[in-house]
PDB file of N, CA and C in Angstrom:
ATOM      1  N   UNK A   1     147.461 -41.610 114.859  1.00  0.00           N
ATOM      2  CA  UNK A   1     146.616 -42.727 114.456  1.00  0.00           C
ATOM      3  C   UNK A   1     145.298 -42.688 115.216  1.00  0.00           C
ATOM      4  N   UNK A   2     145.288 -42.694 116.295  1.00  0.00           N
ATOM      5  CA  UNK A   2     144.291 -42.682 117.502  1.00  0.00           C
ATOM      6  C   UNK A   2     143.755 -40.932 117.463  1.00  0.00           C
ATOM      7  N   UNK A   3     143.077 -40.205 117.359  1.00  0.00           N
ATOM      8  CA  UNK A   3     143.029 -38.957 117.947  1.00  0.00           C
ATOM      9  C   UNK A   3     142.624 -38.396 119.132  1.00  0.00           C
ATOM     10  N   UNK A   4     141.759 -39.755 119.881  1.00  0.00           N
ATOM     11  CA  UNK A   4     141.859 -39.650 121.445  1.00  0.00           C
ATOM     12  C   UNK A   4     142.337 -40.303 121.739  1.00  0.00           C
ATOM     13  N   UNK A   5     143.767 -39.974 121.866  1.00  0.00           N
ATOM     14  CA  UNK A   5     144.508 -40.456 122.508  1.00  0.00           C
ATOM     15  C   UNK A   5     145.072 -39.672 123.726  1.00  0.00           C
ATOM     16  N   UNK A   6     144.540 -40.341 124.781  1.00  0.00           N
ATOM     17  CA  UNK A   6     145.080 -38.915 125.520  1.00  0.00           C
ATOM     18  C   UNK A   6     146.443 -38.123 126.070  1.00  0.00           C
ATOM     19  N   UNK A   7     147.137 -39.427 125.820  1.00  0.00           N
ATOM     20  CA  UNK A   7     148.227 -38.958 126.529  1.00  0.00           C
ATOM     21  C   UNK A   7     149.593 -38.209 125.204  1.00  0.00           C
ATOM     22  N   UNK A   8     148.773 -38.661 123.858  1.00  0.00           N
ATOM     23  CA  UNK A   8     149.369 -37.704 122.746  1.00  0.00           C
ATOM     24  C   UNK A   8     148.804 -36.784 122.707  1.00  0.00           C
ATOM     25  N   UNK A   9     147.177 -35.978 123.439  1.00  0.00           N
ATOM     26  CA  UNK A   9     146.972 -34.660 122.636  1.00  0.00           C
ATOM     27  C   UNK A   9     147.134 -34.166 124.183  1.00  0.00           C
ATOM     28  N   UNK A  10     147.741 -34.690 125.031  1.00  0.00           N
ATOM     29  CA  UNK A  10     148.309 -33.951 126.351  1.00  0.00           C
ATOM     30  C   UNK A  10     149.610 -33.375 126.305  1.00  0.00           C
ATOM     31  N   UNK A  11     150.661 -34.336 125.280  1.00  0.00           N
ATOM     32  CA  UNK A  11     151.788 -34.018 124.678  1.00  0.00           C
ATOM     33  C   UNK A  11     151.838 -32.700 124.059  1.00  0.00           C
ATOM     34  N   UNK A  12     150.979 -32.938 123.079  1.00  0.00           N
ATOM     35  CA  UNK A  12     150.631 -31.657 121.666  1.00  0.00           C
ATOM     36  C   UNK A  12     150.328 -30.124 122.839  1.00  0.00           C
ATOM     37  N   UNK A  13     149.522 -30.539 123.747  1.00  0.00           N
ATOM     38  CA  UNK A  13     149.198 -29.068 124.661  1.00  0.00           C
ATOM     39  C   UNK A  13     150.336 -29.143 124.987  1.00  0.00           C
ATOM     40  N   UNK A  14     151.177 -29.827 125.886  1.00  0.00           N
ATOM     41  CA  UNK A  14     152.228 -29.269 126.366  1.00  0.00           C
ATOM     42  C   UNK A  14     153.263 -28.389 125.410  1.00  0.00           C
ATOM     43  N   UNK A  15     153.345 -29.189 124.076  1.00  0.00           N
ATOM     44  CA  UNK A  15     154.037 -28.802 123.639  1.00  0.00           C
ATOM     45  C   UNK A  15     154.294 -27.306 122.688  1.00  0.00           C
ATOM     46  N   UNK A  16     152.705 -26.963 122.524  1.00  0.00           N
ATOM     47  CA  UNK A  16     151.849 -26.091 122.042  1.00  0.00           C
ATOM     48  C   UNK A  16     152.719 -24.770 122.738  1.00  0.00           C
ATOM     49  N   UNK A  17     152.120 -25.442 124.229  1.00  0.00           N
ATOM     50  CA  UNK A  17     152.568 -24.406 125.338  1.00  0.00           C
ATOM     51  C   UNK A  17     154.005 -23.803 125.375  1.00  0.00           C
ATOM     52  N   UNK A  18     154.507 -24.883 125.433  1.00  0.00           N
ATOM     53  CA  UNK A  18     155.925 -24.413 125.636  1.00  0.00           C
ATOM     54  C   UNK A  18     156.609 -23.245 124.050  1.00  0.00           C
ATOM     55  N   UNK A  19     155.701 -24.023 122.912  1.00  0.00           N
ATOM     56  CA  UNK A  19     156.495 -22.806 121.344  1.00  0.00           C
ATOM     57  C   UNK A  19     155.755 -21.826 122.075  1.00  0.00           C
ATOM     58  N   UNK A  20     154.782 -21.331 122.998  1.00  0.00           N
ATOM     59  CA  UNK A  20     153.782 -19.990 123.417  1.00  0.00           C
ATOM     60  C   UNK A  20     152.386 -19.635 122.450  1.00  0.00           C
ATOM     61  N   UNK A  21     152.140 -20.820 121.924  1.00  0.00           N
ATOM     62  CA  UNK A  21     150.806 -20.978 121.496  1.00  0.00           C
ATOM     63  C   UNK A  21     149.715 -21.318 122.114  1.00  0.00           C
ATOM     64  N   UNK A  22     149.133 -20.433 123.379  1.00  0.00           N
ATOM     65  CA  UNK A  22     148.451 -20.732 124.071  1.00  0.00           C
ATOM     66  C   UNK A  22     146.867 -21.737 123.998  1.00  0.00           C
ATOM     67  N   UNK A  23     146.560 -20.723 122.779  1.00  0.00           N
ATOM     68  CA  UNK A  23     145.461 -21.065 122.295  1.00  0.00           C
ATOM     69  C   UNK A  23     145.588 -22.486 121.381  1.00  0.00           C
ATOM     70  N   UNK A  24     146.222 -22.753 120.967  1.00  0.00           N
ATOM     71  CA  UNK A  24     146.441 -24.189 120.211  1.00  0.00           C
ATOM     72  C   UNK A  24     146.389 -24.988 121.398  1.00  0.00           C
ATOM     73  N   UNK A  25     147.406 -24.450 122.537  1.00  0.00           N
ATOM     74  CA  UNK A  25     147.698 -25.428 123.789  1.00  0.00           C
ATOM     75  C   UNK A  25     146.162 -26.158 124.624  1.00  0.00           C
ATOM     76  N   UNK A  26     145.543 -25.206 124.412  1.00  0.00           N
ATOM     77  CA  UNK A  26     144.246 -25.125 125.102  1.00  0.00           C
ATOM     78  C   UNK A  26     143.244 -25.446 124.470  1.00  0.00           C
ATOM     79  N   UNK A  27     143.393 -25.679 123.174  1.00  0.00           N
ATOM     80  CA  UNK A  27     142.508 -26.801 122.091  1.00  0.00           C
ATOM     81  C   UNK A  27     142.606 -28.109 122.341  1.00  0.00           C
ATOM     82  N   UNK A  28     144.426 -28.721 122.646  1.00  0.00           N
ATOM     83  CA  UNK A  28     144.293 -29.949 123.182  1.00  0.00           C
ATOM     84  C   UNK A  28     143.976 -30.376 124.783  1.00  0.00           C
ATOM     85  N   UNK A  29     144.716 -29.318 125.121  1.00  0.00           N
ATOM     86  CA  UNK A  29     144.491 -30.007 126.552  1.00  0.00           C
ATOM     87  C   UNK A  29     142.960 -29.867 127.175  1.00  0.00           C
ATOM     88  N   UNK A  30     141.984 -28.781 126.259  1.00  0.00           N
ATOM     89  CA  UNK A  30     140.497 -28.929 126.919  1.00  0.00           C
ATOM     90  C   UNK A  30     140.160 -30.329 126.475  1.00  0.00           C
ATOM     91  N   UNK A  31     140.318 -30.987 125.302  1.00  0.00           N
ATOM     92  CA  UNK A  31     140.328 -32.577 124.339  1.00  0.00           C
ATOM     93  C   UNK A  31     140.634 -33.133 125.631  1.00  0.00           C
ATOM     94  N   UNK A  32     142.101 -33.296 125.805  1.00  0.00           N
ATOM     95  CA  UNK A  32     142.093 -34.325 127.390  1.00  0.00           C
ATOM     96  C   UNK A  32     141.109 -34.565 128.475  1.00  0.00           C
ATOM     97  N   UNK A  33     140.678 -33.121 129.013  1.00  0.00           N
ATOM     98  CA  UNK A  33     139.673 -33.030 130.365  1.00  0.00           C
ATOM     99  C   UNK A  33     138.300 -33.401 129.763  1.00  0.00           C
ATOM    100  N   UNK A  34     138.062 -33.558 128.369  1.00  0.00           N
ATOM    101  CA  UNK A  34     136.583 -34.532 127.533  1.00  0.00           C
ATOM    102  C   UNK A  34     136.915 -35.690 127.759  1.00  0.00           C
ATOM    103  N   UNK A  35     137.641 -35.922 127.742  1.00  0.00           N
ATOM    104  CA  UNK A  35     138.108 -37.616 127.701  1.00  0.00           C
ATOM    105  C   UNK A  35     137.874 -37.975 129.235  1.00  0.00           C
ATOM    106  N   UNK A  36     137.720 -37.443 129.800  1.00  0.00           N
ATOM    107  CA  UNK A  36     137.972 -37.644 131.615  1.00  0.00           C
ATOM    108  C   UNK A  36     139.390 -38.312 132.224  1.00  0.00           C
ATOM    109  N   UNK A  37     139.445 -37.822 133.522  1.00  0.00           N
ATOM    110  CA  UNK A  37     140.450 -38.325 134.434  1.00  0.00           C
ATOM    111  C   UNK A  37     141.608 -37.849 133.739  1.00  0.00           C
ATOM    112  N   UNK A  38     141.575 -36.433 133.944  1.00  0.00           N
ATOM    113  CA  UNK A  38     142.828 -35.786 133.917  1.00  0.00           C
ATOM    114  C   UNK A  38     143.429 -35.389 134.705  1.00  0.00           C
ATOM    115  N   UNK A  39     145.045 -35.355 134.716  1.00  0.00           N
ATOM    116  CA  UNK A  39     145.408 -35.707 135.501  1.00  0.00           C
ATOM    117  C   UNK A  39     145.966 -33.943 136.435  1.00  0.00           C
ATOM    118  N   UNK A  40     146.762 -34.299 137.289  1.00  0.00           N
ATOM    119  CA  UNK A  40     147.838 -33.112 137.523  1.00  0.00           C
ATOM    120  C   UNK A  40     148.502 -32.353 136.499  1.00  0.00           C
ATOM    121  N   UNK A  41     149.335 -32.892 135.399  1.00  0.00           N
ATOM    122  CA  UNK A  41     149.738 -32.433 134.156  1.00  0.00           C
ATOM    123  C   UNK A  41     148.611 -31.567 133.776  1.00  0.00           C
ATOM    124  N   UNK A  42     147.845 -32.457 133.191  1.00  0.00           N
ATOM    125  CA  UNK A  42     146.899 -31.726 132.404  1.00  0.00           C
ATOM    126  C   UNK A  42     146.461 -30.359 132.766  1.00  0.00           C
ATOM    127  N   UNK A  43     146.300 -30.097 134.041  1.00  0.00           N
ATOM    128  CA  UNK A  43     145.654 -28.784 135.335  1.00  0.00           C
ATOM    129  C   UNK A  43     146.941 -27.631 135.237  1.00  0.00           C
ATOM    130  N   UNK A  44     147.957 -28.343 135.628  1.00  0.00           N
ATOM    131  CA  UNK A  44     148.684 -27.637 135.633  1.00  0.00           C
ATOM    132  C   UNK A  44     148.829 -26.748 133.655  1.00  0.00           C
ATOM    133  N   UNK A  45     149.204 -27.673 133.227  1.00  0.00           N
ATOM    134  CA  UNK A  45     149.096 -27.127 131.641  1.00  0.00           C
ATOM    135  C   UNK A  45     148.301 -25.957 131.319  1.00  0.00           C
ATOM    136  N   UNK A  46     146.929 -26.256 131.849  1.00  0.00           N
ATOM    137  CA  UNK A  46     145.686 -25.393 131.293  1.00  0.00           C
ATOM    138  C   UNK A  46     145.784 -24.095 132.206  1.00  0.00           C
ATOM    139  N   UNK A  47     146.189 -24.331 133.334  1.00  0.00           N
ATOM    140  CA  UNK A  47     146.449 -23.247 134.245  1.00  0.00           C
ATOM    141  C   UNK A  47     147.178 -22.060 133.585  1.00  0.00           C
ATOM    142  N   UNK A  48     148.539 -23.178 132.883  1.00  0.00           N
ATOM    143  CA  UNK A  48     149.745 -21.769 132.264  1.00  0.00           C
ATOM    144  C   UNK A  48     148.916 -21.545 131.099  1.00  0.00           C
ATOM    145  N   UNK A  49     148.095 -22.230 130.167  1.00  0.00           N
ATOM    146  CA  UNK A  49     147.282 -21.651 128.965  1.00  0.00           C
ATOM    147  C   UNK A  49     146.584 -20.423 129.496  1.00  0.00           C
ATOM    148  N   UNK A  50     145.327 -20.881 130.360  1.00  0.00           N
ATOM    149  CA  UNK A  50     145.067 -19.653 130.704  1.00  0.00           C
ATOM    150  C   UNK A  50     145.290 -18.393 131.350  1.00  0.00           C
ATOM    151  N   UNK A  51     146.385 -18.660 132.079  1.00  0.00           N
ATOM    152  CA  UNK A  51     147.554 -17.304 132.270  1.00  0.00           C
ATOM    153  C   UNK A  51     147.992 -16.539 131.622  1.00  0.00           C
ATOM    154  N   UNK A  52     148.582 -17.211 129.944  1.00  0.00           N
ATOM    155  CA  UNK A  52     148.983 -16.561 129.384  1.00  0.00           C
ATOM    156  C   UNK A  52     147.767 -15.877 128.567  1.00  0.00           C
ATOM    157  N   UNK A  53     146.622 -16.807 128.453  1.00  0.00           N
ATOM    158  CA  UNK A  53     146.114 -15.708 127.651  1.00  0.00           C
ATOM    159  C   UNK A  53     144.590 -14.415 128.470  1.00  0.00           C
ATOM    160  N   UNK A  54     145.372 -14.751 129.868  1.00  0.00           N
ATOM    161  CA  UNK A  54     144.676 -13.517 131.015  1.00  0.00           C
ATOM    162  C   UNK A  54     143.399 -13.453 131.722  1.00  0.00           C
ATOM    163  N   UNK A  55     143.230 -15.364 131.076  1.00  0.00           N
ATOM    164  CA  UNK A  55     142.040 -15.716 132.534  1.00  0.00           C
ATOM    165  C   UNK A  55     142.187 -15.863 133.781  1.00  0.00           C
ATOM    166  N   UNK A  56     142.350 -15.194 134.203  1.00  0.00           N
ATOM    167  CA  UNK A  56     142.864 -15.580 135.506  1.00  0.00           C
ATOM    168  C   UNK A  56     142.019 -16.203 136.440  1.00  0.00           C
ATOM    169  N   UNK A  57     141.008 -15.970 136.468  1.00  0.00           N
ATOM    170  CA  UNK A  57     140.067 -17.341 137.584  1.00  0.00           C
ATOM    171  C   UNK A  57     139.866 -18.914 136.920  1.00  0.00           C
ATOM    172  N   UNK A  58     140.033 -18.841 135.646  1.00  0.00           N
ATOM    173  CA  UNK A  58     139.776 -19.758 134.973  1.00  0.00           C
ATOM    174  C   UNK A  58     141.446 -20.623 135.163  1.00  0.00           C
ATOM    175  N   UNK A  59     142.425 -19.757 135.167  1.00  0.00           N
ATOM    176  CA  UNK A  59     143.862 -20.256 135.382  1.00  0.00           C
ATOM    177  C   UNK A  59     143.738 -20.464 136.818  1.00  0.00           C
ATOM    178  N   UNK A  60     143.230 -20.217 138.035  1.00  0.00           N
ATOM    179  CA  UNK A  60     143.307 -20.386 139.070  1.00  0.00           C
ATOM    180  C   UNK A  60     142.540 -21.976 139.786  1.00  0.00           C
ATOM    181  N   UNK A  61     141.607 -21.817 138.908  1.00  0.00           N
ATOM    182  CA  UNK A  61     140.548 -22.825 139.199  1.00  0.00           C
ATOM    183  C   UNK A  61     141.766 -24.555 138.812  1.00  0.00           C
ATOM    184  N   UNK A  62     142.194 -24.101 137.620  1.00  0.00           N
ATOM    185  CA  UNK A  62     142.673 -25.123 137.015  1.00  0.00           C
ATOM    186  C   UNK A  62     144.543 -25.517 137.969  1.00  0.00           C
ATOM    187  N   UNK A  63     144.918 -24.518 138.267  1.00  0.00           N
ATOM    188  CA  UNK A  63     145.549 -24.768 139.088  1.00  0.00           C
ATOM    189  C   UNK A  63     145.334 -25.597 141.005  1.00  0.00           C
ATOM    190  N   UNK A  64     144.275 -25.161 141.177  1.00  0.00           N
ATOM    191  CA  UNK A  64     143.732 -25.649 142.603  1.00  0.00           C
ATOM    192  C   UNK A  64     143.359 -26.849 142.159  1.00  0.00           C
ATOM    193  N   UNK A  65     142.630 -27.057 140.595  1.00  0.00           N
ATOM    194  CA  UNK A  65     143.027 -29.081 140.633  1.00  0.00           C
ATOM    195  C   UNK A  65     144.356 -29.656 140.392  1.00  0.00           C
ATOM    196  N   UNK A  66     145.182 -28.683 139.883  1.00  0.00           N
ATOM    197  CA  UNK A  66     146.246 -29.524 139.721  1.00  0.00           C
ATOM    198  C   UNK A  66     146.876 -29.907 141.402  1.00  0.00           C
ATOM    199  N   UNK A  67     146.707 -29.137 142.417  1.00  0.00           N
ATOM    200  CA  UNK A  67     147.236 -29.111 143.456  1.00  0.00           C
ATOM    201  C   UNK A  67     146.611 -30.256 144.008  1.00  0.00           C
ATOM    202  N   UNK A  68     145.229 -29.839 143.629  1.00  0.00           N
ATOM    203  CA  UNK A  68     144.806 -31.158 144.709  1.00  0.00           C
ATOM    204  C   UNK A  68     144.716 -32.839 144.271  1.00  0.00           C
ATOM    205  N   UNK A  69     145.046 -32.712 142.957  1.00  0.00           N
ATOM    206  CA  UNK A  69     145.445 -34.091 141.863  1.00  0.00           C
ATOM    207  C   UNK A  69     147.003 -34.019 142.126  1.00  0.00           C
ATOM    208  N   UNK A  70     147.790 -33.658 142.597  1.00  0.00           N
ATOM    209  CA  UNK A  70     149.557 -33.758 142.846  1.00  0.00           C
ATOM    210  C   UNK A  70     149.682 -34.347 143.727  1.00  0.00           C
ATOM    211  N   UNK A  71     150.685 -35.561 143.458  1.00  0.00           N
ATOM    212  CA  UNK A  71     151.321 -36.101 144.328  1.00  0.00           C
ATOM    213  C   UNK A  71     152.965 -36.001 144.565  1.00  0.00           C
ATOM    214  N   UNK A  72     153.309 -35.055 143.817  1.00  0.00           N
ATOM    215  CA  UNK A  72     154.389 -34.145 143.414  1.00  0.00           C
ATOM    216  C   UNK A  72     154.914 -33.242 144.189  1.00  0.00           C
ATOM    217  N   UNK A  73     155.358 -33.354 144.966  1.00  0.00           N
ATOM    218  CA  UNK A  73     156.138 -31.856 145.809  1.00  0.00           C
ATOM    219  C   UNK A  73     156.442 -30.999 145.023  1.00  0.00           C
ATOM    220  N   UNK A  74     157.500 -31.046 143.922  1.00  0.00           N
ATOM    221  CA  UNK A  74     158.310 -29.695 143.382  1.00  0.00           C
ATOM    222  C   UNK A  74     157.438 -29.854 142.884  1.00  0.00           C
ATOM    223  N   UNK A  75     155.525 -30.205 141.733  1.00  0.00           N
ATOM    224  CA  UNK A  75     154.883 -29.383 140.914  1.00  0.00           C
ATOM    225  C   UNK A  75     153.383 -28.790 142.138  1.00  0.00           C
ATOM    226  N   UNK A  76     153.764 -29.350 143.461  1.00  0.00           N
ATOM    227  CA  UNK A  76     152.956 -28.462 143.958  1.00  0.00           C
ATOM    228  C   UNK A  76     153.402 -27.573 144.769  1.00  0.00           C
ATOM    229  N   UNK A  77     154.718 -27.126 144.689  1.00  0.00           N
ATOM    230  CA  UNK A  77     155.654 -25.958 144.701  1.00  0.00           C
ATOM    231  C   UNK A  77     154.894 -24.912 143.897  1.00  0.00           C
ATOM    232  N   UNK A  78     155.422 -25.495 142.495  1.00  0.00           N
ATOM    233  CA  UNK A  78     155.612 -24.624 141.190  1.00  0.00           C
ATOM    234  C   UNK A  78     153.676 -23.823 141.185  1.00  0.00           C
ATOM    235  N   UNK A  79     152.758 -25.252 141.390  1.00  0.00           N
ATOM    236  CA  UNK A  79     151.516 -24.530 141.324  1.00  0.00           C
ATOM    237  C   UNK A  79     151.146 -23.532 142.159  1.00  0.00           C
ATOM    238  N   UNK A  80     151.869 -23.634 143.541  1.00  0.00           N
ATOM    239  CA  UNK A  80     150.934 -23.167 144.819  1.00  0.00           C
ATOM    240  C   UNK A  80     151.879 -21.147 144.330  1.00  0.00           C
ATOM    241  N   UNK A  81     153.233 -21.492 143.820  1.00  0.00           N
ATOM    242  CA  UNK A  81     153.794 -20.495 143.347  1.00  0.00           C
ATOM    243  C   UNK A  81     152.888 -19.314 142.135  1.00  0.00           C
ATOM    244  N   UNK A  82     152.241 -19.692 141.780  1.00  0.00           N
ATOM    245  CA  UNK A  82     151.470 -19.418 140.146  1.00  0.00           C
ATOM    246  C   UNK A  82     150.154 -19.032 141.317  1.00  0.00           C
ATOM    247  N   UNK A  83     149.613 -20.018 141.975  1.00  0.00           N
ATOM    248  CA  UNK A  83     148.404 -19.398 142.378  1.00  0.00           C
ATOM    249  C   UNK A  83     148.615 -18.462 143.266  1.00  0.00           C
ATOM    250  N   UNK A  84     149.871 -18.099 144.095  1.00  0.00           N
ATOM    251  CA  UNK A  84     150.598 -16.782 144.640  1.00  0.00           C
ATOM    252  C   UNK A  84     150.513 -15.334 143.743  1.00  0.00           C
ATOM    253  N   UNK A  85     150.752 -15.326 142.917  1.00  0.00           N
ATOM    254  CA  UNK A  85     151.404 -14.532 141.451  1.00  0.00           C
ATOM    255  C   UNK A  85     149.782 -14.016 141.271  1.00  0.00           C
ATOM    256  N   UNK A  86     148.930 -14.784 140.934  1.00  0.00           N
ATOM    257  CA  UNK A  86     147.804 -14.417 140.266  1.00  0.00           C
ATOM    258  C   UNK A  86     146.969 -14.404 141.409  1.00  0.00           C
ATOM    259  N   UNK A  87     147.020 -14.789 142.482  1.00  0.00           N
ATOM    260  CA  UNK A  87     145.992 -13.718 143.575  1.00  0.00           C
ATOM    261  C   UNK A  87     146.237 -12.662 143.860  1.00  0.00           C
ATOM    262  N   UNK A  88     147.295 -12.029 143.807  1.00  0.00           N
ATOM    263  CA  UNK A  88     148.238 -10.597 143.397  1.00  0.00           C
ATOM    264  C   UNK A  88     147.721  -9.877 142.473  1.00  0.00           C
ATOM    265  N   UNK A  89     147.880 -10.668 141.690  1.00  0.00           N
ATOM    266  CA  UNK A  89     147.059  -9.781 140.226  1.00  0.00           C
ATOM    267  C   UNK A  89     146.242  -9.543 140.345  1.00  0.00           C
ATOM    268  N   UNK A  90     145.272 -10.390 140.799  1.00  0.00           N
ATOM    269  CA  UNK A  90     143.603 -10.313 141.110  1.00  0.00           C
ATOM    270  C   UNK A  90     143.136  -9.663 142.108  1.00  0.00           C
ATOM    271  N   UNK A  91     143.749  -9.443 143.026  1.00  0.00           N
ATOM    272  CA  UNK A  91     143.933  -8.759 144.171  1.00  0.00           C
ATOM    273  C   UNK A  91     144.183  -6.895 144.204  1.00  0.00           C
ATOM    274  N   UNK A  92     145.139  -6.696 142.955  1.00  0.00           N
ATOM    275  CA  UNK A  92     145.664  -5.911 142.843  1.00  0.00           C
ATOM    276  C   UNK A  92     144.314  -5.248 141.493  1.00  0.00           C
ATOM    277  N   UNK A  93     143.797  -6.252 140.437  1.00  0.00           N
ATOM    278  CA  UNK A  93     142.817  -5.518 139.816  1.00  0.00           C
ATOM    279  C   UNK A  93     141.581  -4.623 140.516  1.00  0.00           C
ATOM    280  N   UNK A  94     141.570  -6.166 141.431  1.00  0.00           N
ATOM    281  CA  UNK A  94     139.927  -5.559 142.093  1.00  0.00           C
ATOM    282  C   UNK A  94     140.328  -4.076 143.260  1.00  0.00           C
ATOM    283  N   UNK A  95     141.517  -3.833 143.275  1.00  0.00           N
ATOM    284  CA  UNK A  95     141.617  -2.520 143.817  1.00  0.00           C
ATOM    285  C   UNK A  95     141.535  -0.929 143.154  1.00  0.00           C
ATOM    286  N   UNK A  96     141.989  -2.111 141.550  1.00  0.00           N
ATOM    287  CA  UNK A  96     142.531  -0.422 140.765  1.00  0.00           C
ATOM    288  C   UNK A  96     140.337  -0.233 139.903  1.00  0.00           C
ATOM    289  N   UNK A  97     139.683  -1.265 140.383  1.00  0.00           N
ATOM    290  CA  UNK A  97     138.437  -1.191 139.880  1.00  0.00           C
ATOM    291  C   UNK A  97     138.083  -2.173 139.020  1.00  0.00           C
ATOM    292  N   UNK A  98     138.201  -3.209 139.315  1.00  0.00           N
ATOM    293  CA  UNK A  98     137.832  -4.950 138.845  1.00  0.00           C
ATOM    294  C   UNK A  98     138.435  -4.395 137.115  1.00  0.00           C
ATOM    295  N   UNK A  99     137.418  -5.813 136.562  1.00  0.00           N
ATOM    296  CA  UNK A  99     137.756  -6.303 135.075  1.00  0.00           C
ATOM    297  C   UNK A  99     138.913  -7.283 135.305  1.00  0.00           C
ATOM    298  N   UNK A 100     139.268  -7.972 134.305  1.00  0.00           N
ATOM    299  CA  UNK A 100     140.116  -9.398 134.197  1.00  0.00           C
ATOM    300  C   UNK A 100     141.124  -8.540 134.290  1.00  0.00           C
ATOM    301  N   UNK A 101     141.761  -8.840 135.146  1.00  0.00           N
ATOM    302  CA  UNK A 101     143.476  -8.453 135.755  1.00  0.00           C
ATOM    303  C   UNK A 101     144.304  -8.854 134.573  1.00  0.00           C
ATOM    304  N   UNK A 102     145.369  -7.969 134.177  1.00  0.00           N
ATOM    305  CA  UNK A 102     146.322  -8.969 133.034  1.00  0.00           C
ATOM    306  C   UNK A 102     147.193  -9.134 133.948  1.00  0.00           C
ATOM    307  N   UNK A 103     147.866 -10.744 133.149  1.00  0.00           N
ATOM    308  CA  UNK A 103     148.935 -11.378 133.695  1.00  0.00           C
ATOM    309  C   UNK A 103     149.865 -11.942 132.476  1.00  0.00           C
ATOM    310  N   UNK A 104     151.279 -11.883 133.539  1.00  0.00           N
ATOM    311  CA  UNK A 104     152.155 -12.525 132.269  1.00  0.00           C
ATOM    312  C   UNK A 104     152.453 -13.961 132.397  1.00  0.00           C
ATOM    313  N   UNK A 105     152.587 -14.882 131.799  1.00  0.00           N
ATOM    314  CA  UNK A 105     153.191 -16.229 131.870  1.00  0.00           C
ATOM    315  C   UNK A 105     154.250 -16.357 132.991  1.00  0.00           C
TER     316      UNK A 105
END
């Protein structure tokens, strides 16, 4: 009914995410962060969007807000885990001779 609504097209990304439709996922949840005051969810969400589809600074960035928007122990576990994983990757590109590191979900 509403189409900014935010906390339904935060749903729709999540849920996007989870069938592995990254790019759908990341249609809504960029909609949320227009709307302002997004939250931890939201960061975290866009983080795994752009993971899966192999941004990795752009997934990193979005993860370091979700961390610092968490008031969550186990999801600033799960994030600080993900931003582990992909400084590895990134770490490991810029050795074999830069370009966007691939990563898996």
């Amino acid at each position: 009914i509403d189409p900014k609504h935010r906390l339904a097209l935060q749903g729709l990304g999540v849920i996007a995410m989870l069938q592995g439709e990254a790019y759908e996922a990341l249609m809504y949840l960029e909609q949320v962060q227009k709307l302002g005051s997004p939250d931890a969810d939201t960061h975290l969400y866009l983080g795994l969007a752009y993971t899966a589809l192999n941004q990795t600074q752009e997934a990193i960035l979005e993860f370091e807000r979700a961390k610092t928007l968490s008031e969550d122990p186990v999801q600033i576990e799960l994030v600080k885990a993900h931003l582990q994983k992909l400084s590895m990757v990134s770490q490991a590109a810029e050795e074999q001779g830069g370009g966007e590191p691939k990563t898996n979900p």
